[in-house]
C-alpha atoms as a PDB file:
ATOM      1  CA  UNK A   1     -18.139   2.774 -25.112  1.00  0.00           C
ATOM      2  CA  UNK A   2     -17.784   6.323 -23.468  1.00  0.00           C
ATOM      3  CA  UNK A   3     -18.970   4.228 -19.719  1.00  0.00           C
ATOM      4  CA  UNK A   4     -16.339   1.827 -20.698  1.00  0.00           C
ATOM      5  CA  UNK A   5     -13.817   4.389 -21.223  1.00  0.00           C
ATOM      6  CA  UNK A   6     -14.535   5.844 -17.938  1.00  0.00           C
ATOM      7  CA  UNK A   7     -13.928   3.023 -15.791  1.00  0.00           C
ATOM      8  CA  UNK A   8     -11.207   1.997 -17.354  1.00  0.00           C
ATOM      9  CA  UNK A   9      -9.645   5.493 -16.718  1.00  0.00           C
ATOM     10  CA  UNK A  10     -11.164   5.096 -12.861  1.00  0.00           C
ATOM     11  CA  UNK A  11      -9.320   1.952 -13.158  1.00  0.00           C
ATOM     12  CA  UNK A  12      -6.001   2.568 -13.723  1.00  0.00           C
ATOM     13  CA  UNK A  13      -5.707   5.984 -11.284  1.00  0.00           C
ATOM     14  CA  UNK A  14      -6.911   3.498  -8.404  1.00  0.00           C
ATOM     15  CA  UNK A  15      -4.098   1.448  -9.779  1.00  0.00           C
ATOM     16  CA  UNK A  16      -1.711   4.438 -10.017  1.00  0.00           C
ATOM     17  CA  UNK A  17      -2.347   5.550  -5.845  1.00  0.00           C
ATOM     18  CA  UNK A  18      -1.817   2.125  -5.151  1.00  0.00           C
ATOM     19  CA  UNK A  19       1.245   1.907  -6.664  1.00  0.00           C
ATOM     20  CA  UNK A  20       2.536   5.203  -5.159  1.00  0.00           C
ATOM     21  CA  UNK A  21       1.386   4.251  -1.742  1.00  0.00           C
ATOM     22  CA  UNK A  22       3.505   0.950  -2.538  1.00  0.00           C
ATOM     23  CA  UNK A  23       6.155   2.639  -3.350  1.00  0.00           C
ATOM     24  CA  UNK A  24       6.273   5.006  -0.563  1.00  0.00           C
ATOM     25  CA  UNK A  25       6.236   2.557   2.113  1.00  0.00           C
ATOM     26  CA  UNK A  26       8.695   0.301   0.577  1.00  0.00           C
ATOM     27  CA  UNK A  27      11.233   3.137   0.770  1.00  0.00           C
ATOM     28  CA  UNK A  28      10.147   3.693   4.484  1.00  0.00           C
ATOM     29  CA  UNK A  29      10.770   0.152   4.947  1.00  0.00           C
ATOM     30  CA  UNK A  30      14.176   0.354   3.321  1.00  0.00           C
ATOM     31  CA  UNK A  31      15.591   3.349   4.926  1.00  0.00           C
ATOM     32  CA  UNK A  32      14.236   5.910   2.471  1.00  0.00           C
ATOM     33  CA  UNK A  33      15.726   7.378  -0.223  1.00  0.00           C
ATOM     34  CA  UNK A  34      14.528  10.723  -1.780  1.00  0.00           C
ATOM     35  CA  UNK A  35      13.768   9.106  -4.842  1.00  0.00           C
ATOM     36  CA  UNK A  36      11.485   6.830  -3.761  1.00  0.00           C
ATOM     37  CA  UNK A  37       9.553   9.307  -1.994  1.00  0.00           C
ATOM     38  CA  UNK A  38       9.372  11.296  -4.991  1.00  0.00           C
ATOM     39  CA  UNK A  39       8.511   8.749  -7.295  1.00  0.00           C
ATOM     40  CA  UNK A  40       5.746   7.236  -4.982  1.00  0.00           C
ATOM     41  CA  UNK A  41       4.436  10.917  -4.225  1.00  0.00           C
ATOM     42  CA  UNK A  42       4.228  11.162  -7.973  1.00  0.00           C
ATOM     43  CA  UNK A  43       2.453   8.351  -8.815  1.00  0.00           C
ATOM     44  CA  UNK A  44       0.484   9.205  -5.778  1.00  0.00           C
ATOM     45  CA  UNK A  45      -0.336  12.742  -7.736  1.00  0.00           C
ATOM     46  CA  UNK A  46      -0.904  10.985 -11.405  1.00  0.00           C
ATOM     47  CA  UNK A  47      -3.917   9.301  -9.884  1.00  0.00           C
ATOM     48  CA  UNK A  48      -5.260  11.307  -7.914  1.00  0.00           C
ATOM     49  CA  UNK A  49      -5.421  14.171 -10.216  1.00  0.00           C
ATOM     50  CA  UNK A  50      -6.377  11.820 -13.021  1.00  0.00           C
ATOM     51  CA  UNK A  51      -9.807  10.772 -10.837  1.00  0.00           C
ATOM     52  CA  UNK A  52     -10.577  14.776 -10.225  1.00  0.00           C
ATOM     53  CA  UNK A  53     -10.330  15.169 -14.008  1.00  0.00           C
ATOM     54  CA  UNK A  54     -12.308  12.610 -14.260  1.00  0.00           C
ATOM     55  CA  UNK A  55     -14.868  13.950 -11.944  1.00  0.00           C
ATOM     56  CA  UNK A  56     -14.883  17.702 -13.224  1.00  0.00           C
ATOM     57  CA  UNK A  57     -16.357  16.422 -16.758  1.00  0.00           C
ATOM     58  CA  UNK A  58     -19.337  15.275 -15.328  1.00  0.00           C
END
């Protein structure tokens, strides 16, 4: 269960960059706003920080 856990957690921060990188380049695409930049950079941060917490507890 706890290796299940784990990759499921991997999971969804790999999910999480993607989604900020999405989002990021959609605003570039459409002229950029500051919000989308935000929001993508955020996402961006969720999963990257949740993979080095992740990590660390090894």
């Amino acid at each position: 269960m706890n290796e299940a856990y784990r990759y499921g957690v991997a999971l969804f921060a790999v999910i999480f960059i993607g989604l900020g990188l999405a989002i990021i380049v959609v605003t570039t695409v459409r002229g950029g706003a500051v919000f989308g930049y935000l929001m993508g950079f955020l996402f961006l941060a969720l999963g990257a920080g949740r993979l080095y917490l992740l990590r660390r507890r090894r």
